[in-house]
Every structure is written in C-alpha cells, then in structure tokens.
N, C-alpha and C. Protein backbone atom coordinates (compact mmCIF):
# COMPACT_ATOMS: atom_id res chain seq x y z
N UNK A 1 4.41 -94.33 -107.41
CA UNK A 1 2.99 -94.24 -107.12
C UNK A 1 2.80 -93.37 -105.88
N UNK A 2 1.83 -92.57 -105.91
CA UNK A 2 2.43 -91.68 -104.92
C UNK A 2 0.63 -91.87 -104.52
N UNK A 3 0.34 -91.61 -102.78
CA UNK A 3 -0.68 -91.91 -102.08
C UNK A 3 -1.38 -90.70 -101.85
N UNK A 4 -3.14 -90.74 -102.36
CA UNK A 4 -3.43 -89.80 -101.88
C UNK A 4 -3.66 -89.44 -100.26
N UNK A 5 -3.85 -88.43 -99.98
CA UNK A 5 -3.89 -87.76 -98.82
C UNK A 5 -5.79 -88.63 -98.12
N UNK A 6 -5.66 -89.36 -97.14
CA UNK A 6 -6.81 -89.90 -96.49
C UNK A 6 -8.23 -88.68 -96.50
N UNK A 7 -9.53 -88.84 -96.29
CA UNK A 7 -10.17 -87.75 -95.87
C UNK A 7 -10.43 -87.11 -94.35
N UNK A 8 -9.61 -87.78 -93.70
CA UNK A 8 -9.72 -87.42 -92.29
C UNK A 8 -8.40 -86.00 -92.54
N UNK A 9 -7.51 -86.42 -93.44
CA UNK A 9 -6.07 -85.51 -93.78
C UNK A 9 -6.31 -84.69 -94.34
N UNK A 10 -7.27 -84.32 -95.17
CA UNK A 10 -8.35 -83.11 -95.79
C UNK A 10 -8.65 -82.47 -94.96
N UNK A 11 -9.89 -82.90 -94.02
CA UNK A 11 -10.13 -82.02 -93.12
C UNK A 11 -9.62 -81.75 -92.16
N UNK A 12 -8.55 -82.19 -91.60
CA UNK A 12 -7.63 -81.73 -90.92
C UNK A 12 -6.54 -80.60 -91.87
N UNK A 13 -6.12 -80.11 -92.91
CA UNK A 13 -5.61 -79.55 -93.60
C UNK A 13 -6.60 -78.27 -93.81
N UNK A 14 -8.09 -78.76 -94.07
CA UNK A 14 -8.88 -77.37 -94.04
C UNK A 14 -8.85 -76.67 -92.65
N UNK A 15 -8.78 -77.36 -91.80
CA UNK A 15 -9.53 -76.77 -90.39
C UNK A 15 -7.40 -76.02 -90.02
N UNK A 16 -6.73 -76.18 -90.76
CA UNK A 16 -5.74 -75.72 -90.43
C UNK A 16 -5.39 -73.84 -91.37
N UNK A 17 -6.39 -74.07 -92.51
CA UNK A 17 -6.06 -72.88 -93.17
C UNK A 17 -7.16 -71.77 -92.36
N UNK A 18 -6.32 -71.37 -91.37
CA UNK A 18 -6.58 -69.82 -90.45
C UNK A 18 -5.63 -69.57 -90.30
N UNK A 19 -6.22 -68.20 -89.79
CA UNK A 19 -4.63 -67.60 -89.25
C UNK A 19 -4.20 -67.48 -87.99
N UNK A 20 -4.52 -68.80 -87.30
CA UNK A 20 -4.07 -68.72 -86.17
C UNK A 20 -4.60 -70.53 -85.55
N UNK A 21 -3.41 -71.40 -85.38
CA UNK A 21 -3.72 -72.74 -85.05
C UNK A 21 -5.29 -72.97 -84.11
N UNK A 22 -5.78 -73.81 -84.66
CA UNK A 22 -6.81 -74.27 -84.22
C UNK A 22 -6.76 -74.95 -82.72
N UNK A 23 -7.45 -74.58 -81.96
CA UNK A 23 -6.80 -75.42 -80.62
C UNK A 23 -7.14 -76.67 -80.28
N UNK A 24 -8.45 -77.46 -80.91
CA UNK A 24 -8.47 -78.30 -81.39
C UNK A 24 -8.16 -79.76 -81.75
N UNK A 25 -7.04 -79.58 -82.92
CA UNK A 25 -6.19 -79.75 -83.31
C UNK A 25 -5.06 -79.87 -82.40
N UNK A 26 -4.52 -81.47 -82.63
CA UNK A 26 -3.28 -81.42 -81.82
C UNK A 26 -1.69 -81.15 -82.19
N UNK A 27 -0.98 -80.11 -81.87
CA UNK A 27 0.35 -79.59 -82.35
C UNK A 27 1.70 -80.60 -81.89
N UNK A 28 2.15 -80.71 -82.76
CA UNK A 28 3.18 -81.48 -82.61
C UNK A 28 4.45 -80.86 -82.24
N UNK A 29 4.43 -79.88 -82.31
CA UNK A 29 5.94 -79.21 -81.61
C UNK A 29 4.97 -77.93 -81.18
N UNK A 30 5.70 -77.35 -80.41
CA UNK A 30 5.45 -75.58 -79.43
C UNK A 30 5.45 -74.69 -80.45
N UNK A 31 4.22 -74.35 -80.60
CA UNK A 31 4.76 -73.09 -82.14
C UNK A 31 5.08 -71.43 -81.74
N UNK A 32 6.47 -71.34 -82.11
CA UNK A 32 7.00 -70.26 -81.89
C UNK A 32 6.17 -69.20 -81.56
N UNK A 33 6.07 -68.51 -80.62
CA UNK A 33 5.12 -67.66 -80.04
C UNK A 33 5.18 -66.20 -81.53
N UNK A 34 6.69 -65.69 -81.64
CA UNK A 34 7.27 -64.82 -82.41
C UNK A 34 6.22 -65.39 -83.77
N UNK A 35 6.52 -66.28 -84.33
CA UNK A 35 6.52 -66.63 -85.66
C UNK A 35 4.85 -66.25 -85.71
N UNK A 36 4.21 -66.66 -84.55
CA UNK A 36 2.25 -66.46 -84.38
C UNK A 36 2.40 -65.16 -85.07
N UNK A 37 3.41 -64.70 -83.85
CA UNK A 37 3.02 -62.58 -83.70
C UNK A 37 3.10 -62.17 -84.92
N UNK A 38 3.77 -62.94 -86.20
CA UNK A 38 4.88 -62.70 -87.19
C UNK A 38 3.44 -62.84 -88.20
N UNK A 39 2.55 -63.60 -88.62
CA UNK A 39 1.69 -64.02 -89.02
C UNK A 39 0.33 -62.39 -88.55
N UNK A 40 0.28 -62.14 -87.83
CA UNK A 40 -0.90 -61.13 -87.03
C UNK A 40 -0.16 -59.95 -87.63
N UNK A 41 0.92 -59.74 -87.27
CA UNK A 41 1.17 -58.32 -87.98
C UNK A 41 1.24 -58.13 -89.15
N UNK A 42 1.69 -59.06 -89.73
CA UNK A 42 1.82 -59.28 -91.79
C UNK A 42 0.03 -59.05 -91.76
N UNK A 43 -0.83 -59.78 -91.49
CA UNK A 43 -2.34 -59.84 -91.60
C UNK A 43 -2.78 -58.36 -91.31
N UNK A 44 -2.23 -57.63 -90.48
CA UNK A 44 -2.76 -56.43 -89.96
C UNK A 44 -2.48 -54.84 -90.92
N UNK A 45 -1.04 -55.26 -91.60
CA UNK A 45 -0.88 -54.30 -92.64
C UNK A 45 -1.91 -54.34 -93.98
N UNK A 46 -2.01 -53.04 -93.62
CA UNK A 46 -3.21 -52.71 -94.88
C UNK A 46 -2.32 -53.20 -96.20
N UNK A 47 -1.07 -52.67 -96.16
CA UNK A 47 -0.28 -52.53 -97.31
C UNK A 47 0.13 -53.88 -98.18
N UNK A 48 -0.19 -54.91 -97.27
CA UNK A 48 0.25 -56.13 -97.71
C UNK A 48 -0.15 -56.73 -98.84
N UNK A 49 0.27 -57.66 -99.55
CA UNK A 49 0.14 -57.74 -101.03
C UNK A 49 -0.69 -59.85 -100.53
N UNK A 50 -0.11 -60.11 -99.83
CA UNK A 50 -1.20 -62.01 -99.65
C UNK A 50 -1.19 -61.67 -97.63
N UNK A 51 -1.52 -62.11 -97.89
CA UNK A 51 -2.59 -62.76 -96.54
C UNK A 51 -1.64 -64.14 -95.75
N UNK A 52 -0.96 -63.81 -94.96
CA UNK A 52 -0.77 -65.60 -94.28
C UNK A 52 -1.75 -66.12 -93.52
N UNK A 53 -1.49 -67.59 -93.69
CA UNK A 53 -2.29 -68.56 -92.93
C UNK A 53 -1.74 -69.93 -92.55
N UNK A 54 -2.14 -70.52 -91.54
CA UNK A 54 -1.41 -71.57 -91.58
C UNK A 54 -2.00 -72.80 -92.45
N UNK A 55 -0.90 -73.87 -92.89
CA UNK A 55 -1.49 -74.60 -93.26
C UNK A 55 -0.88 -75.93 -92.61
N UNK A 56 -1.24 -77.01 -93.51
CA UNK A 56 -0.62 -78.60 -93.10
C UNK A 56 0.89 -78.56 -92.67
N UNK A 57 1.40 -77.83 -93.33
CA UNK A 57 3.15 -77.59 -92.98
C UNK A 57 3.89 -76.59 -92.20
N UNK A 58 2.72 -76.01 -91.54
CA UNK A 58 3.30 -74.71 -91.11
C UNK A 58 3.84 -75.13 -89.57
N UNK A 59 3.80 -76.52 -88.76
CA UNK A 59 4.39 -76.76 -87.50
C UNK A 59 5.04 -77.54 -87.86
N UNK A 60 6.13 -77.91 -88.80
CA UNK A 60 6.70 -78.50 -89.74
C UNK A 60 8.36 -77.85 -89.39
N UNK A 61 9.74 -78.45 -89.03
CA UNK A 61 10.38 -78.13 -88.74
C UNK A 61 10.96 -78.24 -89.88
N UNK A 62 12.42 -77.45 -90.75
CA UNK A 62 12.89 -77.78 -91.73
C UNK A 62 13.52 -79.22 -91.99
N UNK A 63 13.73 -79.53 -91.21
CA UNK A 63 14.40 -81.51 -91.23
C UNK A 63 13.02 -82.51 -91.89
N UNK A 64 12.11 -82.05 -90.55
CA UNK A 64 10.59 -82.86 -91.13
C UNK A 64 10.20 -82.06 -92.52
N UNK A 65 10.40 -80.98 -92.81
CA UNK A 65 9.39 -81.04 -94.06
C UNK A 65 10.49 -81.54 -95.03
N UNK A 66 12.01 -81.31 -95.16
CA UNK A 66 12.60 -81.94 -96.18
C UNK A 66 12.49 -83.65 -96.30
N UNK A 67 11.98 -84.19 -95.38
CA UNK A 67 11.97 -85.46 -94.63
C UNK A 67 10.72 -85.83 -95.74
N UNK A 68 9.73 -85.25 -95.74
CA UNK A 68 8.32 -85.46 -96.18
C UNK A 68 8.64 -85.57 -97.52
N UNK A 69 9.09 -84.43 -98.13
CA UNK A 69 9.43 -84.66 -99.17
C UNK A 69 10.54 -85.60 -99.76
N UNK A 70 11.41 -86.30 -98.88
CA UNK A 70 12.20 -87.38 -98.84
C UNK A 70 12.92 -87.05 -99.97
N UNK A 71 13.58 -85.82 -99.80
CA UNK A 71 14.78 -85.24 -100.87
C UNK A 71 15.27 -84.01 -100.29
N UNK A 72 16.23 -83.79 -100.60
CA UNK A 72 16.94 -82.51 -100.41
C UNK A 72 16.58 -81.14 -101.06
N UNK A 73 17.39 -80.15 -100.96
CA UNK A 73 16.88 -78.94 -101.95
C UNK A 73 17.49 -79.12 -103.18
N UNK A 74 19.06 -79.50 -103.44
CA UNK A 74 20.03 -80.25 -104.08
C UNK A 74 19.82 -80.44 -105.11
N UNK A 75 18.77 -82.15 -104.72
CA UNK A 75 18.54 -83.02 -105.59
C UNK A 75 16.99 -82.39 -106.27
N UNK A 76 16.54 -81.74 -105.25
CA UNK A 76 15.07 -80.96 -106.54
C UNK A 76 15.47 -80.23 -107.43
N UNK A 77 15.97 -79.11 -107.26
CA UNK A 77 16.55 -78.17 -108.15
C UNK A 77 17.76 -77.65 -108.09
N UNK A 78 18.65 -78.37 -109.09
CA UNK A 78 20.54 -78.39 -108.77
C UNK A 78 20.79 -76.98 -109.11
N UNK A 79 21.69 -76.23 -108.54
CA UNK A 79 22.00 -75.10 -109.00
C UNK A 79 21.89 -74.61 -110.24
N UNK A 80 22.22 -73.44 -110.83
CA UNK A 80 21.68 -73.14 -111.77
C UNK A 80 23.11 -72.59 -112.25
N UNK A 81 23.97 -72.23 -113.23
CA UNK A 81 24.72 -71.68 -113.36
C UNK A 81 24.46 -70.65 -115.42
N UNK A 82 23.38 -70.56 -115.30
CA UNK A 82 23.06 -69.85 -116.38
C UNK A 82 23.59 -68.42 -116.21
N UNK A 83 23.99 -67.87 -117.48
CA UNK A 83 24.35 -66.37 -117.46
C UNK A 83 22.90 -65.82 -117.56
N UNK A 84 22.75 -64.43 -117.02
CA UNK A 84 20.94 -63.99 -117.12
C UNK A 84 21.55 -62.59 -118.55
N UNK A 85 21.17 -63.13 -119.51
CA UNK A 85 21.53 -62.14 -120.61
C UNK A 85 21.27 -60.61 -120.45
N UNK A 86 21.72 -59.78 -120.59
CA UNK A 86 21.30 -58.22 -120.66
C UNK A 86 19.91 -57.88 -121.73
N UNK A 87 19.21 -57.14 -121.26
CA UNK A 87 18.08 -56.87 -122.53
C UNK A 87 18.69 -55.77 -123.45
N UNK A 88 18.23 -55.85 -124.27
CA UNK A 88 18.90 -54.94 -125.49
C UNK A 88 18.02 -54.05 -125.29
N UNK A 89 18.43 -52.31 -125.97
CA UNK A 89 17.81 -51.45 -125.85
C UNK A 89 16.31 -51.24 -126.25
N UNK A 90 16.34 -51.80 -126.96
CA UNK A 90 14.27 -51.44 -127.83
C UNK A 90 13.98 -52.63 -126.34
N UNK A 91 14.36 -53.01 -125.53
CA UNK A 91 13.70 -54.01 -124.50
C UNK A 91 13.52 -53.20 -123.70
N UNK A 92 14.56 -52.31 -123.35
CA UNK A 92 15.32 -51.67 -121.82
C UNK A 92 14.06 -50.13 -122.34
N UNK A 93 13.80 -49.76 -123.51
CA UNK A 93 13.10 -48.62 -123.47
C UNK A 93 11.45 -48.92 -123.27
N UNK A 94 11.07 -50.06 -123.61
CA UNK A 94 9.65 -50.77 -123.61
C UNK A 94 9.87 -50.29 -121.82
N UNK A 95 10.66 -51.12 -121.20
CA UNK A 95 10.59 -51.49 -119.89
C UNK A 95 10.03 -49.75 -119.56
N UNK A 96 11.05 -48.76 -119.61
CA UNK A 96 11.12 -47.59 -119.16
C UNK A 96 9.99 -46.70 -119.32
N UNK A 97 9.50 -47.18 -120.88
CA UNK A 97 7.93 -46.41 -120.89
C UNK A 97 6.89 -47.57 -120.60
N UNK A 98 6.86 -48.65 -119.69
CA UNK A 98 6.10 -49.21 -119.55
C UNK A 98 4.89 -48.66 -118.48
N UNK A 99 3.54 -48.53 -118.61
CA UNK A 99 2.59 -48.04 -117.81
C UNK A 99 1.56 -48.87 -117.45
N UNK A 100 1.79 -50.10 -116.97
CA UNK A 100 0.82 -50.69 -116.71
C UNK A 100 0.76 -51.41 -114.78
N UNK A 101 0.11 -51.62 -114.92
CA UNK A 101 -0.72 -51.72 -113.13
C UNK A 101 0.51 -52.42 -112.17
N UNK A 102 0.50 -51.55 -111.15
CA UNK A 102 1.16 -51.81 -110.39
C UNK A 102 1.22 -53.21 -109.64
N UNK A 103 -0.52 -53.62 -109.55
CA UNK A 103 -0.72 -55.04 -108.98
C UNK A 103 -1.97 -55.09 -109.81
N UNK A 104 -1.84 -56.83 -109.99
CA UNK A 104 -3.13 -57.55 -110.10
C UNK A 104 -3.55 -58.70 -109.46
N UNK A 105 -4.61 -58.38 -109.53
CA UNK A 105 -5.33 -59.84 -108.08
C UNK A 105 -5.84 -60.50 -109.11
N UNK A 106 -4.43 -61.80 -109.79
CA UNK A 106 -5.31 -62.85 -110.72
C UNK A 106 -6.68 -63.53 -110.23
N UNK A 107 -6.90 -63.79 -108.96
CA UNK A 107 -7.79 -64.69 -108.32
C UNK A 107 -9.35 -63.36 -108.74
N UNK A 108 -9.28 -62.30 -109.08
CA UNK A 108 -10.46 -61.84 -109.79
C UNK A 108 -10.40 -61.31 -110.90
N UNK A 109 -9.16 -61.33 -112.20
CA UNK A 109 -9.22 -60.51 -113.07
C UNK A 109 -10.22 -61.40 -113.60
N UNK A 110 -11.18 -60.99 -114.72
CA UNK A 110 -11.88 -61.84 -116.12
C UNK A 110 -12.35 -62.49 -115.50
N UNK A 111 -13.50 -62.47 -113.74
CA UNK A 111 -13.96 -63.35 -113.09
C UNK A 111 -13.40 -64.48 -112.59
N UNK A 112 -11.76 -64.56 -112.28
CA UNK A 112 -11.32 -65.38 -111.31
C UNK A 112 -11.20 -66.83 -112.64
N UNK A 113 -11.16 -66.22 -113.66
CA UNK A 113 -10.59 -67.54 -114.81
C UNK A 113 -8.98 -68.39 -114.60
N UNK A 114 -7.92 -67.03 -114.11
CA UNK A 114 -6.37 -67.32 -114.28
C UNK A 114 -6.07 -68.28 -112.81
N UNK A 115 -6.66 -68.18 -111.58
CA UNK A 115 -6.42 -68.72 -110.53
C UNK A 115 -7.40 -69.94 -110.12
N UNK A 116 -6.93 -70.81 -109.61
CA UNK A 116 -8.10 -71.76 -109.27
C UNK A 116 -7.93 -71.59 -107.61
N UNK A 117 -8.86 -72.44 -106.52
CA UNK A 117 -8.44 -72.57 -105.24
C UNK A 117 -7.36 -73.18 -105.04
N UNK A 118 -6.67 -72.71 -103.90
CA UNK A 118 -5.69 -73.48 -103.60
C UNK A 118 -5.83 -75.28 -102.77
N UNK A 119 -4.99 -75.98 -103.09
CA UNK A 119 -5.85 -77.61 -103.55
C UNK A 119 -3.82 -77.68 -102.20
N UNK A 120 -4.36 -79.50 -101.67
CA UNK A 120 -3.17 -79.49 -101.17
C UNK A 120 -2.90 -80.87 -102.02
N UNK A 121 -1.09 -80.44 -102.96
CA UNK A 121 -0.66 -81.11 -103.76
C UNK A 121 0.04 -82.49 -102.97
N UNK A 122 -0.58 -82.29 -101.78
CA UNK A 122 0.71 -83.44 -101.39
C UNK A 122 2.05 -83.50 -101.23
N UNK A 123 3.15 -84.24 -101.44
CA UNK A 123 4.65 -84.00 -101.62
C UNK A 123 4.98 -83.90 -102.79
N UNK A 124 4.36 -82.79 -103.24
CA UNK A 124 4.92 -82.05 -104.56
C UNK A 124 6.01 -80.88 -104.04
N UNK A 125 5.95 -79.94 -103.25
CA UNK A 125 6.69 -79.56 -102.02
C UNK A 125 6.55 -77.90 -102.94
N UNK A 126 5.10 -77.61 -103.36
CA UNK A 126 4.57 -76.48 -103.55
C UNK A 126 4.01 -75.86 -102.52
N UNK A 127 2.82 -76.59 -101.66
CA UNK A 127 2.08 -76.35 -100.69
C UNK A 127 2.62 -75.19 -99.76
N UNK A 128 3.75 -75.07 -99.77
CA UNK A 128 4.77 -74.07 -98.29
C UNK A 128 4.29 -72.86 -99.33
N UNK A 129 4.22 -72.19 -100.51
CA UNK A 129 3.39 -70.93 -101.07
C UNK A 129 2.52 -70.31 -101.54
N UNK A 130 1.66 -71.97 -100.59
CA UNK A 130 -0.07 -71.35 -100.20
C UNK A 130 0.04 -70.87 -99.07
C-alpha cells in the first residue's frame, strides 16, 4: 500500500520546480554551488534539447534517494544480458534513406495529445527525469 504524498508535500514539490532553489524553502544539505552553475548554463544554451529544474529530489544525496526508494539499482532492474540482434539489410537501408525530423516536441505535436504534465509519482523512482 503505498501513501500518498500529503498536500503541504505538493506544494512544497511545486514551489520546488524552478530553476534555481527557492530560498524559502528549507535545504537540507549545502547545494553544490557547481551543480547550481551546472543547471544555468544547460538553461542558457540555445541549443539544448529539455530545460532543467529542480525538483523534490534534486537536494537528495545518492544514499537518501536510493533510501526513499528503499531498494537498490540491483534489485529494480537486474542486469540485462540480452544479445541486441543486428538489423538486416531492407532495415539497415530504411534506416539510411530515412528523412524524417530531427526533433519533436511531443508536449505540442496534434495539440499536446502524446504528453501529459509532469505529475510527482512518488517512489516510483521516475521523478529524477522530470
């Protein structure tokens, strides 16, 4: 049975998605000055493909967030030891004359149908690629 998130933990989770900690808001560890700068310059390239921001997990040390999720990497997803098959040629020539868009921004193709907002799942331990 897993607990939802309180509404005081909502809005504390919204008031956290900026790009730059709320002061506010009280931080539980010193947040890497670098990692801020690291966040401002990704934001500042035109070229960039998403946007960072912080969220609920982002002052989150790797011990505490594996902690939260009260599992390992291990035990979520055990190695994989699949062979990755070769594509056969009528695949490998599709690929080669393939001409289609370099990027798409699902969050507006067909009026924003394929993406929904980003929602916080809780310890589903998705949230870290919003």
């Amino acid at each position: 049975m897993t607990q939802s998130p309180s509404p005081k933990a909502d809005a504390t989770f919204d008031k956290l998605l900026s790009p730059s900690p709320p002061p506010s808001l009280p931080v539980c560890h010193t947040i890497d000055s670098s990692h801020h700068v690291s966040f401002l310059e990704h934001n500042a390239n035109p070229h960039r493909s998403f946007t960072m921001k912080w969220n609920a997990m982002s002052d989150l040390t790797d011990a505490e967030y594996l902690d939260l999720l009260h599992t390992s990497p291990d035990e979520v997803h055990p190695p994989s030891h699949h062979r990755v098959q070769p594509a056969d040629s009528s695949r490998r020539r599709m690929l080669a004359s393939d001409n289609s868009a370099d990027t798409i921004d699902w969050s507006t193709k067909d009026g924003g149908k394929y993406v929904t907002p980003v929602k916080n799942q809780g310890s589903c331990g998705s949230c870290w690629a919003f």
